[in-house]
PDB file of N, CA and C in Angstrom:
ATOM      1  N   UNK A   1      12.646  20.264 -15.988  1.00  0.00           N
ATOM      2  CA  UNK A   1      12.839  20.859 -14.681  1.00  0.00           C
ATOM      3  C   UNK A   1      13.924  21.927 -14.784  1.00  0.00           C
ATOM      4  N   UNK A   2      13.693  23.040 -14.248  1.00  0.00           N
ATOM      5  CA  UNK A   2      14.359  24.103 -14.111  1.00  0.00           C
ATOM      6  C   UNK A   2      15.855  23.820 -13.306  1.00  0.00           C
ATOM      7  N   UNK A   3      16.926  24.013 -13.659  1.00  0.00           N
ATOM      8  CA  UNK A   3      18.339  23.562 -13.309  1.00  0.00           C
ATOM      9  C   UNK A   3      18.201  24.155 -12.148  1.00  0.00           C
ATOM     10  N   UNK A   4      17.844  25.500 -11.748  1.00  0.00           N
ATOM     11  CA  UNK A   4      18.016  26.268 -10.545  1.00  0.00           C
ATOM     12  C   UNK A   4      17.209  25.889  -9.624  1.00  0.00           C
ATOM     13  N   UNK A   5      15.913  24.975 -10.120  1.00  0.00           N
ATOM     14  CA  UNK A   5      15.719  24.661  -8.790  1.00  0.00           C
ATOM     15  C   UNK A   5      15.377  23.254  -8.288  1.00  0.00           C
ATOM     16  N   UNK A   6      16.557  22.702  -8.954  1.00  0.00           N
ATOM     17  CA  UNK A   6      16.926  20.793  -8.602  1.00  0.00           C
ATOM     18  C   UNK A   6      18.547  21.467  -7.381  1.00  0.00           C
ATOM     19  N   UNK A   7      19.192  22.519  -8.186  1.00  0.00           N
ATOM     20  CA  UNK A   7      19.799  22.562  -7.545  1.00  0.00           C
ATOM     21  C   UNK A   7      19.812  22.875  -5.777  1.00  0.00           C
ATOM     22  N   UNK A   8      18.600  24.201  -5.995  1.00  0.00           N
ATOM     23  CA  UNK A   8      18.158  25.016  -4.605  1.00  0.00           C
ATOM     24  C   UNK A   8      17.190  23.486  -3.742  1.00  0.00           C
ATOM     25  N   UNK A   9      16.517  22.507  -4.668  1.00  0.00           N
ATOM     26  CA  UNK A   9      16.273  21.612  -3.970  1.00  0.00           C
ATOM     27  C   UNK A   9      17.062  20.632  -3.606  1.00  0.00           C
ATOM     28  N   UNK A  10      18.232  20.542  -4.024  1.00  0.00           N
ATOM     29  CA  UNK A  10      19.672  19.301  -3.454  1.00  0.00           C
ATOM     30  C   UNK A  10      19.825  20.050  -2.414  1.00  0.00           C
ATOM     31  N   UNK A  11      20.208  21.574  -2.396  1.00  0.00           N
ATOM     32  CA  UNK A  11      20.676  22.244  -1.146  1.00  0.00           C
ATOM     33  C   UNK A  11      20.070  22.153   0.101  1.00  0.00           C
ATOM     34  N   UNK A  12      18.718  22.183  -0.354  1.00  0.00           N
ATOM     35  CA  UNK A  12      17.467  22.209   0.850  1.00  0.00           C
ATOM     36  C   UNK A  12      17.895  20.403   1.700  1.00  0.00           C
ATOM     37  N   UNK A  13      17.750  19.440   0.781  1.00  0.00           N
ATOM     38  CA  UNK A  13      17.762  18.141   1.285  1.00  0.00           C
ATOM     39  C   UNK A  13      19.238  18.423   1.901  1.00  0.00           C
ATOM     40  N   UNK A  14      20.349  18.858   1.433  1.00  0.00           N
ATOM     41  CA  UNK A  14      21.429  18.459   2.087  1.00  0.00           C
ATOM     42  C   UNK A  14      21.573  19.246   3.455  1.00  0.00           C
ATOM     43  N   UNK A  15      20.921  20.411   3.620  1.00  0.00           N
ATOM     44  CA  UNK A  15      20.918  20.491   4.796  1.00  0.00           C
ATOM     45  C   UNK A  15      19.639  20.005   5.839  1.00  0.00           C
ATOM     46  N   UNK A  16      18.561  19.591   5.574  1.00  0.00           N
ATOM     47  CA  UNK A  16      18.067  18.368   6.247  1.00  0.00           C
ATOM     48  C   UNK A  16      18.214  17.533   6.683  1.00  0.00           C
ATOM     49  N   UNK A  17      19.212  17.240   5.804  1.00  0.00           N
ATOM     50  CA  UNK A  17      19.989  15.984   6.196  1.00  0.00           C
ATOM     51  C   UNK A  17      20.838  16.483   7.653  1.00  0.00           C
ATOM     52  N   UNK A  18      21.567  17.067   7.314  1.00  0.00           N
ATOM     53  CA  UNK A  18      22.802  17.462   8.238  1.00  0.00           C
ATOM     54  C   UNK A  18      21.604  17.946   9.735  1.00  0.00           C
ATOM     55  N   UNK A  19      20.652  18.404   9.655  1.00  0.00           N
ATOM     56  CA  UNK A  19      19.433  18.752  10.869  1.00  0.00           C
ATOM     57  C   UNK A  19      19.295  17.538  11.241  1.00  0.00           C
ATOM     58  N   UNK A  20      19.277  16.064  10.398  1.00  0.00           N
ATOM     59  CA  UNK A  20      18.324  14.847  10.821  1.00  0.00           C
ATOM     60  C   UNK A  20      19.769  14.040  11.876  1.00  0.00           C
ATOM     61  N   UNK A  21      21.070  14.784  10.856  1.00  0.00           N
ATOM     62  CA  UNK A  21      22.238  13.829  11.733  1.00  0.00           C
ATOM     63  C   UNK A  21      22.322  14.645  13.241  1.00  0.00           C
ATOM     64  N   UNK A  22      22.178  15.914  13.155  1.00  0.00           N
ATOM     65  CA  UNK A  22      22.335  16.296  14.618  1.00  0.00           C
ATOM     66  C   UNK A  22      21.287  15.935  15.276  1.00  0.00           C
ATOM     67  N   UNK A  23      20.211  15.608  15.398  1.00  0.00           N
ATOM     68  CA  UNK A  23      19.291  15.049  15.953  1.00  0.00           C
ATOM     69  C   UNK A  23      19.460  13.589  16.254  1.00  0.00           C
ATOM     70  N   UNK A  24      19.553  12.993  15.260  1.00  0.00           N
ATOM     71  CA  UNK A  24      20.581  11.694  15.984  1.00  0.00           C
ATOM     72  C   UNK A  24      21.547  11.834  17.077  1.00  0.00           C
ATOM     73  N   UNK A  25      22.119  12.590  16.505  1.00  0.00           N
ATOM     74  CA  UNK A  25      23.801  12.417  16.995  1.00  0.00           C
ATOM     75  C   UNK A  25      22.888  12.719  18.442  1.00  0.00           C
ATOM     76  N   UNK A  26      22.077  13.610  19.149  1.00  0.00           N
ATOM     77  CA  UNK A  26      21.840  14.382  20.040  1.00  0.00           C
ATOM     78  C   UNK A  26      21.490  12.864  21.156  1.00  0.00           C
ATOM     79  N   UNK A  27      19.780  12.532  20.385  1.00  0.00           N
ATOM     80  CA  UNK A  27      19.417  11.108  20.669  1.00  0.00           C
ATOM     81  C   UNK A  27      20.492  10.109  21.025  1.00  0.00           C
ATOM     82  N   UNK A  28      21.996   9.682  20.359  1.00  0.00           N
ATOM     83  CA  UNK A  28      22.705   9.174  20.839  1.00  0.00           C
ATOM     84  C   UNK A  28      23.386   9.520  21.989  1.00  0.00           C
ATOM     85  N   UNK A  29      23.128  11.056  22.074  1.00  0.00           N
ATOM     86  CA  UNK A  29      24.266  11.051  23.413  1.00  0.00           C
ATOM     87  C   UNK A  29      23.406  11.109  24.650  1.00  0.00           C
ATOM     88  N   UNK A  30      21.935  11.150  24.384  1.00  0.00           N
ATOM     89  CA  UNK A  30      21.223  11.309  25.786  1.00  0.00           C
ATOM     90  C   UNK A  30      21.242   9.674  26.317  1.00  0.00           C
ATOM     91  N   UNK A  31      21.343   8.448  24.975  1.00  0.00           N
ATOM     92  CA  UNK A  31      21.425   7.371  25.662  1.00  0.00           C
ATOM     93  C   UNK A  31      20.321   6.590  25.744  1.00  0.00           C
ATOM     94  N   UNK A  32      19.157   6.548  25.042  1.00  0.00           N
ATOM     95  CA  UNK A  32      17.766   6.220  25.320  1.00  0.00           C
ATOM     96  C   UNK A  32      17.669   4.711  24.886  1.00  0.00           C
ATOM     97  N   UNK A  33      16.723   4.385  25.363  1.00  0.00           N
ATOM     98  CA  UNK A  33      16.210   3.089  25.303  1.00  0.00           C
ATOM     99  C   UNK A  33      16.584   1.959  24.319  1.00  0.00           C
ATOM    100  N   UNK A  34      16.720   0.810  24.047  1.00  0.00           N
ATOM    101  CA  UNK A  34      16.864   0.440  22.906  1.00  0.00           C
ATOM    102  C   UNK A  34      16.333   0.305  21.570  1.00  0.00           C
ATOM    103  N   UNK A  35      14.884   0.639  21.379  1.00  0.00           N
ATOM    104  CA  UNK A  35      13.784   0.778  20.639  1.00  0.00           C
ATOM    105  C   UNK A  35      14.382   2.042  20.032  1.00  0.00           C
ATOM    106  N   UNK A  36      14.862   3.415  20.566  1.00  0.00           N
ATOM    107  CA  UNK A  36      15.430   4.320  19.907  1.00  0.00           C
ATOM    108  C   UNK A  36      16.695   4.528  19.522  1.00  0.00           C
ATOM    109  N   UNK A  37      17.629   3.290  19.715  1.00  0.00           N
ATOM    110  CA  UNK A  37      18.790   3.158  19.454  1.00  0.00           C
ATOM    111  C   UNK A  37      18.450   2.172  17.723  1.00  0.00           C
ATOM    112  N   UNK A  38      17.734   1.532  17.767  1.00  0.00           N
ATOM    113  CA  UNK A  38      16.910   1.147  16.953  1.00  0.00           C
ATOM    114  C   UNK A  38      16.877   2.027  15.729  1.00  0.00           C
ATOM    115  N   UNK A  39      16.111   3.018  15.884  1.00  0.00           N
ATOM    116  CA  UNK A  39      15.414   4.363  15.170  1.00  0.00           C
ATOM    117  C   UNK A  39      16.737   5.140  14.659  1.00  0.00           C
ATOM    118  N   UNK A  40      17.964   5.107  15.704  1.00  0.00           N
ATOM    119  CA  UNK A  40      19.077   5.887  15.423  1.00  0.00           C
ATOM    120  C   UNK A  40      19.458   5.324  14.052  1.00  0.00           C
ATOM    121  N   UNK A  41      19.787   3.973  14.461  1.00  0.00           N
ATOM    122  CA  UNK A  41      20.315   3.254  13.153  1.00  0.00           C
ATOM    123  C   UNK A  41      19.835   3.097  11.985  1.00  0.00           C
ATOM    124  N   UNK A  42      18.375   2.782  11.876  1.00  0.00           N
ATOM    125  CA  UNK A  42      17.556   3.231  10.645  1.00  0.00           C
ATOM    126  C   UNK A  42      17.991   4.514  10.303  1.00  0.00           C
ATOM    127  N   UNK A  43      18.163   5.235  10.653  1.00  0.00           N
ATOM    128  CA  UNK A  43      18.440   7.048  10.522  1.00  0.00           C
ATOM    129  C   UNK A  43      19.909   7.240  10.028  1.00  0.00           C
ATOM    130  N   UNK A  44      20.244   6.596  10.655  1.00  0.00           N
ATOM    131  CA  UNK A  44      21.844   6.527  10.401  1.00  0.00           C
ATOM    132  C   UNK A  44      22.042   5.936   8.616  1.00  0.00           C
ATOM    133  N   UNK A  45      21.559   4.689   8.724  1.00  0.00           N
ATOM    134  CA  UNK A  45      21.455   4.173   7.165  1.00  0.00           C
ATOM    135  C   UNK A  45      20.917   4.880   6.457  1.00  0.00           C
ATOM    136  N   UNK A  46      19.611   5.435   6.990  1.00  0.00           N
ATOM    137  CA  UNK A  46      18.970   6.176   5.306  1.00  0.00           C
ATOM    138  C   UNK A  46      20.218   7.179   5.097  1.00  0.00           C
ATOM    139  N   UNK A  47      19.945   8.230   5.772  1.00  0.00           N
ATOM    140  CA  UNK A  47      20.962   9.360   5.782  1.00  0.00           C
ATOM    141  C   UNK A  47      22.326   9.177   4.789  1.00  0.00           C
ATOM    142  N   UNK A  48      22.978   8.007   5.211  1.00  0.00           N
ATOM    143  CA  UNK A  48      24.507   7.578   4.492  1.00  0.00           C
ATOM    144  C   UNK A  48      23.857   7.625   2.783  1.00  0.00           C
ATOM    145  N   UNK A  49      22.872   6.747   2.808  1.00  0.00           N
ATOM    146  CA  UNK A  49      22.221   6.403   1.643  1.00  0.00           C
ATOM    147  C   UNK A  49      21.830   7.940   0.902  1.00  0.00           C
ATOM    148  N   UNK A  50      20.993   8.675   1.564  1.00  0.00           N
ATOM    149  CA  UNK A  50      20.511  10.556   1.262  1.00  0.00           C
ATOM    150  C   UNK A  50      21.857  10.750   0.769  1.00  0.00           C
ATOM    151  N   UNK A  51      22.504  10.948   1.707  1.00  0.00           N
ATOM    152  CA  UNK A  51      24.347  11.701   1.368  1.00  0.00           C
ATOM    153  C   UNK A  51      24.802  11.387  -0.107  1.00  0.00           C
ATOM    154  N   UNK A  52      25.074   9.833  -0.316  1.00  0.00           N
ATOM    155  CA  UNK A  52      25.531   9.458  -1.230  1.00  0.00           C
ATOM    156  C   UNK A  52      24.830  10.073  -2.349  1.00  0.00           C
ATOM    157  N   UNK A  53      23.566   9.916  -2.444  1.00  0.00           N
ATOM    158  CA  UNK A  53      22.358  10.299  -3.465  1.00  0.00           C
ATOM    159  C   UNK A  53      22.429  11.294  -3.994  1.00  0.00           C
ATOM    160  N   UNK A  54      22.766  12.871  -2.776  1.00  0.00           N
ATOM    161  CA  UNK A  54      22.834  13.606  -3.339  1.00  0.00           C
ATOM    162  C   UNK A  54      24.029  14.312  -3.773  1.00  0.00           C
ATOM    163  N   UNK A  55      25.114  13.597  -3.184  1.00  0.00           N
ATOM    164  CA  UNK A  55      26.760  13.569  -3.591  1.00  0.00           C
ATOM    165  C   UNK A  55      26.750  13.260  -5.501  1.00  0.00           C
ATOM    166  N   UNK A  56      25.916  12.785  -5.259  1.00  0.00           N
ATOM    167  CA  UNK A  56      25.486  11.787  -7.120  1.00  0.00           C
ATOM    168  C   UNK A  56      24.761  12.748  -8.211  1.00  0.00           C
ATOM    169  N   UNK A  57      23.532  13.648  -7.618  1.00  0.00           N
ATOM    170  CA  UNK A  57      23.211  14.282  -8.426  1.00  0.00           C
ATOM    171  C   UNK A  57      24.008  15.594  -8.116  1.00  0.00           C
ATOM    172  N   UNK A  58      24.517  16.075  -7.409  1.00  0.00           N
ATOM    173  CA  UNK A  58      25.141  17.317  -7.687  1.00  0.00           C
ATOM    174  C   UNK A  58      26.526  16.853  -8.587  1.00  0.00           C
ATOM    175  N   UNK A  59      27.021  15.996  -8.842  1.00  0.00           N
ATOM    176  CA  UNK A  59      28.222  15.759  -9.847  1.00  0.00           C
ATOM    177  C   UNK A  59      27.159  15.388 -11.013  1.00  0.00           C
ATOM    178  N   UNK A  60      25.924  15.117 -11.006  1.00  0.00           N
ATOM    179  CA  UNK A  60      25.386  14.852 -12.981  1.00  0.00           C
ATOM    180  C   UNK A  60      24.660  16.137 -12.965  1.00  0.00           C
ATOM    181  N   UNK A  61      24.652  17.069 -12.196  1.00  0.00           N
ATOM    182  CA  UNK A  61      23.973  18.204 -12.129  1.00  0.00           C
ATOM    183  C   UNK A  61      25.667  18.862 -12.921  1.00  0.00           C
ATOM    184  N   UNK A  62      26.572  18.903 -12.066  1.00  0.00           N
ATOM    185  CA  UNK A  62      28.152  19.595 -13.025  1.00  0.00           C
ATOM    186  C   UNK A  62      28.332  18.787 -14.312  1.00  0.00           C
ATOM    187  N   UNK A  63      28.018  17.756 -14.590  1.00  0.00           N
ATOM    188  CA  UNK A  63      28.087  16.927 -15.880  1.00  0.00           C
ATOM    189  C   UNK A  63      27.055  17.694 -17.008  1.00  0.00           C
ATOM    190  N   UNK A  64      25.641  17.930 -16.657  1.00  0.00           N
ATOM    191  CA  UNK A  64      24.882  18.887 -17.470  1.00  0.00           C
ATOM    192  C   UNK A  64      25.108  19.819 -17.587  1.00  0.00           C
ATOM    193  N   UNK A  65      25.816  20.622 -16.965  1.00  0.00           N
ATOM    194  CA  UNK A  65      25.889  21.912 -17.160  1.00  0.00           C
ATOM    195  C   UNK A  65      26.897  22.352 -18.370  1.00  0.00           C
ATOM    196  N   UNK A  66      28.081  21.295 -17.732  1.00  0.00           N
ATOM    197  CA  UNK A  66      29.526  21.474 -18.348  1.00  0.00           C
ATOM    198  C   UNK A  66      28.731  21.081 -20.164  1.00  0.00           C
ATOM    199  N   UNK A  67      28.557  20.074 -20.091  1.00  0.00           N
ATOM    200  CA  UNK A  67      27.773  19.624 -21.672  1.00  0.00           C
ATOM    201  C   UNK A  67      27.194  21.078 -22.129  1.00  0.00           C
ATOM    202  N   UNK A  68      26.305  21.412 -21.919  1.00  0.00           N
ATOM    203  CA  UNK A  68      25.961  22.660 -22.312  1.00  0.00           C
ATOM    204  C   UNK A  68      26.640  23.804 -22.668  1.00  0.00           C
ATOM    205  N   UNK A  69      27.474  24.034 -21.845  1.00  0.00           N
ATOM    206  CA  UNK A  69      28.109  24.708 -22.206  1.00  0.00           C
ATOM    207  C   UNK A  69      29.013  24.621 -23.256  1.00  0.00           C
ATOM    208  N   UNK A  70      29.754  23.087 -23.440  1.00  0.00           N
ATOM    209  CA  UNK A  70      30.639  22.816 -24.642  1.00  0.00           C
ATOM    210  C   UNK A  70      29.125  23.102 -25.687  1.00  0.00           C
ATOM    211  N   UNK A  71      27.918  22.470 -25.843  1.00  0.00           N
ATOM    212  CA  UNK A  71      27.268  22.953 -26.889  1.00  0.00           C
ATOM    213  C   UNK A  71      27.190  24.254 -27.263  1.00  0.00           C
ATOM    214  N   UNK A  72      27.166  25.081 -26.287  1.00  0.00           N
ATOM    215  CA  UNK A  72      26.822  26.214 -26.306  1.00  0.00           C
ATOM    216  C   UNK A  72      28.020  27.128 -27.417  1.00  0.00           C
ATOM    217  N   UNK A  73      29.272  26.716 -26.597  1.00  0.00           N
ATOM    218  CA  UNK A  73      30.379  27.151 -27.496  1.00  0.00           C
ATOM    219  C   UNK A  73      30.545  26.541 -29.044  1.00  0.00           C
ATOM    220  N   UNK A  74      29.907  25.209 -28.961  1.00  0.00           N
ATOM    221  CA  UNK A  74      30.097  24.609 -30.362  1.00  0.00           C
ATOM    222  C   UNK A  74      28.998  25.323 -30.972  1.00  0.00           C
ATOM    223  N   UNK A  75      28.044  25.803 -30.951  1.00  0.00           N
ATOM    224  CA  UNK A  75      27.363  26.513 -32.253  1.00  0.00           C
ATOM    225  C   UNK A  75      27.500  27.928 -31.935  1.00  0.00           C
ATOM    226  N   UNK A  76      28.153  28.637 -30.632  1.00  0.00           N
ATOM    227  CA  UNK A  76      28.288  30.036 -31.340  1.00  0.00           C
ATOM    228  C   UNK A  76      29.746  30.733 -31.592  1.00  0.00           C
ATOM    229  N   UNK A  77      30.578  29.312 -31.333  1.00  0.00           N
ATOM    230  CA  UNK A  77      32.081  29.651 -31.719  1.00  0.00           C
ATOM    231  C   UNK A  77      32.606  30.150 -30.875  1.00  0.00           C
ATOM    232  N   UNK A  78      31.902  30.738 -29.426  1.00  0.00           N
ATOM    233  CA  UNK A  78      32.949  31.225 -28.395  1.00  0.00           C
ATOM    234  C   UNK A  78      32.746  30.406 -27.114  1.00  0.00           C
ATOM    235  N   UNK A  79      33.847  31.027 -26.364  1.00  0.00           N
ATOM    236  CA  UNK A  79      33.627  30.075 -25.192  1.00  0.00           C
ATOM    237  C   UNK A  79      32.542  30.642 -24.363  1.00  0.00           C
ATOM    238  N   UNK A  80      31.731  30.047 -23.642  1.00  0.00           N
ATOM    239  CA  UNK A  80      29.744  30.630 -23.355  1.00  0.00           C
ATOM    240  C   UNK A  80      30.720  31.234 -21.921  1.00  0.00           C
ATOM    241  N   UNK A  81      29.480  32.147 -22.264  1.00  0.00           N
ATOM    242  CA  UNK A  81      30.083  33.019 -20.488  1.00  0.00           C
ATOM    243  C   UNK A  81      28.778  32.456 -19.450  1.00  0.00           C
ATOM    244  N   UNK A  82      29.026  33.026 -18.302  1.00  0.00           N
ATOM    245  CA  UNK A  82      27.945  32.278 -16.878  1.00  0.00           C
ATOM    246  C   UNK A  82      26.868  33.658 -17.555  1.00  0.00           C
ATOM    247  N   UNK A  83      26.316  32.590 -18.150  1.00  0.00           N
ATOM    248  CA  UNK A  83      24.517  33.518 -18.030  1.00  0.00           C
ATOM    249  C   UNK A  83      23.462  32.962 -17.225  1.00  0.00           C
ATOM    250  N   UNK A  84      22.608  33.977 -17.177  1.00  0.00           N
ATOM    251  CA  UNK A  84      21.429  33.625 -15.840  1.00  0.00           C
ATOM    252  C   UNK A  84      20.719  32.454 -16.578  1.00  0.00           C
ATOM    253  N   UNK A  85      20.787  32.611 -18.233  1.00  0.00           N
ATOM    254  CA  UNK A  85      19.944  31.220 -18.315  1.00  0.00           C
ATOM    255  C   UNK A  85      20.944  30.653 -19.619  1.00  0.00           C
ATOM    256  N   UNK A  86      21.626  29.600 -18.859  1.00  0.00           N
ATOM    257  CA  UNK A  86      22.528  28.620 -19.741  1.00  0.00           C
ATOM    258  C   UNK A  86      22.033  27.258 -20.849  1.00  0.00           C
ATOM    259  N   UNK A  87      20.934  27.382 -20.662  1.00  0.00           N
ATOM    260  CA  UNK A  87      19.777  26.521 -21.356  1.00  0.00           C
ATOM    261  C   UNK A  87      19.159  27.178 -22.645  1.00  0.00           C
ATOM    262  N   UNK A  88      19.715  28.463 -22.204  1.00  0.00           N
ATOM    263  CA  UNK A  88      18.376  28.903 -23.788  1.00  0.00           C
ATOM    264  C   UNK A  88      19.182  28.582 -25.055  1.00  0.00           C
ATOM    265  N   UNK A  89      20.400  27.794 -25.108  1.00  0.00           N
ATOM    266  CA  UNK A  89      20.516  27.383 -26.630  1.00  0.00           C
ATOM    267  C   UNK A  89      19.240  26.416 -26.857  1.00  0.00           C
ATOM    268  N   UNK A  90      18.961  25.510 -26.183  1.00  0.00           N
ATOM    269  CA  UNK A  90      17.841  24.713 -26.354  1.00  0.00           C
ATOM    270  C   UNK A  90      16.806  25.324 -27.154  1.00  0.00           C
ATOM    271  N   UNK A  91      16.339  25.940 -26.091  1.00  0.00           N
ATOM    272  CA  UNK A  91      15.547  27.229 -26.656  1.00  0.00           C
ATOM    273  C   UNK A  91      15.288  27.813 -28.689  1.00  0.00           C
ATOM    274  N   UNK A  92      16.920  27.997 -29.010  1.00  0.00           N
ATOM    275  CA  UNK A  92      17.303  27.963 -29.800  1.00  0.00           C
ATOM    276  C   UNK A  92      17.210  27.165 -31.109  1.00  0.00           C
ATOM    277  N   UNK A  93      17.349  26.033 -30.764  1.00  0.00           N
ATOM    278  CA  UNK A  93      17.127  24.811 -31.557  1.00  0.00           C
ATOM    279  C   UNK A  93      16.142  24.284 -31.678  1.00  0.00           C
ATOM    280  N   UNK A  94      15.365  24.480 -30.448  1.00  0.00           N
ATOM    281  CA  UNK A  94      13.788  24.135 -30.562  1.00  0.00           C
ATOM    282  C   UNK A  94      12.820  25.143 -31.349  1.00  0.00           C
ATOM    283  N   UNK A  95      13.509  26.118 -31.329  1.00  0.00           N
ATOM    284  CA  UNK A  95      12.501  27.485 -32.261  1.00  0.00           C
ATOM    285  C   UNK A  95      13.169  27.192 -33.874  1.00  0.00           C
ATOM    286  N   UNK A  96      14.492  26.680 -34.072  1.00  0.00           N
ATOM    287  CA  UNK A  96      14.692  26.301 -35.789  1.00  0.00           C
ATOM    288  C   UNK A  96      14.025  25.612 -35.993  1.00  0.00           C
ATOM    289  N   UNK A  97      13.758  24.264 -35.197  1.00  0.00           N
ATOM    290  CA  UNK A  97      13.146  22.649 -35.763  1.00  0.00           C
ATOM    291  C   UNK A  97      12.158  23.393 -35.585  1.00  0.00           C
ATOM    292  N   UNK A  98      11.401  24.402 -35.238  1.00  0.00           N
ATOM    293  CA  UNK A  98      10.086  24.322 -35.343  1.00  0.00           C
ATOM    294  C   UNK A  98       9.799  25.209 -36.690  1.00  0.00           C
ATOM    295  N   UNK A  99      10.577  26.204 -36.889  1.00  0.00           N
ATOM    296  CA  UNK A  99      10.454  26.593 -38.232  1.00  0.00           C
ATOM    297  C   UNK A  99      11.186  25.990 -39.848  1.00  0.00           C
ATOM    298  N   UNK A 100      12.077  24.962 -39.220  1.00  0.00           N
ATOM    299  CA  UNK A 100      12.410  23.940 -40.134  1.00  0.00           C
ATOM    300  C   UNK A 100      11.026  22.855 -41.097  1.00  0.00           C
ATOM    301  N   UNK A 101      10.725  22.362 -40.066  1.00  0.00           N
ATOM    302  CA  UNK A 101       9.525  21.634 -39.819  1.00  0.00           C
ATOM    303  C   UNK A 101       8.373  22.531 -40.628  1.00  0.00           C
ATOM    304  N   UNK A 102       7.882  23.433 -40.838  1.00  0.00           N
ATOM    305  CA  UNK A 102       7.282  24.518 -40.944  1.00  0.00           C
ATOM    306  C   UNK A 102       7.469  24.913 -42.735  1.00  0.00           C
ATOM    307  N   UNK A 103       8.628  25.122 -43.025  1.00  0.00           N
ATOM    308  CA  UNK A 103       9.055  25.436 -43.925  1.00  0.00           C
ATOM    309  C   UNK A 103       8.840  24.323 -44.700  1.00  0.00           C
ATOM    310  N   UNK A 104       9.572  22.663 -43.905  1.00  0.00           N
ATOM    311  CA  UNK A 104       9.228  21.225 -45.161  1.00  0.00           C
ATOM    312  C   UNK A 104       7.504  21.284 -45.005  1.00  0.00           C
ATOM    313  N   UNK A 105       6.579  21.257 -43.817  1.00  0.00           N
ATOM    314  CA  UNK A 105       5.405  20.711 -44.587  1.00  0.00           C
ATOM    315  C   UNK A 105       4.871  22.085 -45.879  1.00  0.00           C
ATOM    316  N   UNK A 106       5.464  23.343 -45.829  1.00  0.00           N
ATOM    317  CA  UNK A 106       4.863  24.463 -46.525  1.00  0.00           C
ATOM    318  C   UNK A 106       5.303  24.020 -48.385  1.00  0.00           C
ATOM    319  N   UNK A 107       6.746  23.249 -48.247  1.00  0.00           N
ATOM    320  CA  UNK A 107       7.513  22.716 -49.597  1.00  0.00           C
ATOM    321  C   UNK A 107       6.711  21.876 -50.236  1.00  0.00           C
ATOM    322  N   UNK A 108       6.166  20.730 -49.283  1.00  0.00           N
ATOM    323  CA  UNK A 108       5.555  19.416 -49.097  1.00  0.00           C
ATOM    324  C   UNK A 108       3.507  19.862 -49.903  1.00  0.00           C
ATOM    325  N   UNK A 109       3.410  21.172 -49.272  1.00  0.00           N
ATOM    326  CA  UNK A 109       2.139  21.497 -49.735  1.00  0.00           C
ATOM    327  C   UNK A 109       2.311  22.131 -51.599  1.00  0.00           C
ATOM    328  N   UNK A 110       3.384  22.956 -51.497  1.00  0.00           N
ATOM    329  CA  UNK A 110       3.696  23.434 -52.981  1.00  0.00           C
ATOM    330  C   UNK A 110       4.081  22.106 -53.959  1.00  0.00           C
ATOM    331  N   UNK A 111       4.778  21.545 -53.797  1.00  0.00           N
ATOM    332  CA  UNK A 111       4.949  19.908 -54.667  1.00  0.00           C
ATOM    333  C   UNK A 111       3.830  19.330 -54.875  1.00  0.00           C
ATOM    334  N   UNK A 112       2.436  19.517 -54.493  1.00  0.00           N
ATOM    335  CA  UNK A 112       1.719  18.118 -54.453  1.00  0.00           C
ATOM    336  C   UNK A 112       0.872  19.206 -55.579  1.00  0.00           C
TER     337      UNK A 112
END
């Protein structure tokens, strides 16, 4: 999954969220029935629960990034600057192992 858009999708939920609490909050102050005082509170719980959730992945969302970046600096010796795509060391490593790989079965064919 594309980093940019777990992130643009945390953003989207977190302000949904904040739409679903004013809508509560609204429902609470008109005062309605008990069946929707009901509904408030279900709403109320998920929501706390949403919040927390996504309080959670936006700190392992800064935990991946930060990692990357120490990789990033550990194989090119500097400290990585903000690029539009902070992932393509991956990229990187996945195009050696593939010509690594490449090179042993080509060894593997000359030996036999």
């Amino acid at each position: 999954m594309d980093s940019d858009v777990l992130g643009s999708d945390v953003s989207k939920l977190s302000r949904g969220i904040r739409n679903i609490r004013e809508v509560v909050r609204l429902n609470q102050a008109v005062g309605l029935v008990e069946s929707s005082q009901k509904i408030c509170e279900s709403m109320n719980s998920f929501m706390q629960m949403a919040e927390e959730e996504i309080i959670r992945i936006q700190a392992l969302e800064s935990v991946a990034l930060s990692l990357v970046k120490e990789i990033t600096e550990y194989f090119h010796g500097i400290p990585a600057k903000e690029e539009a795509h902070p992932f393509r060391i991956f990229m990187a490593v996945r195009d050696f192992l593939t010509n690594l790989d490449w090179v042993c079965k080509e060894v593997g064919m000359i030996n036999e």
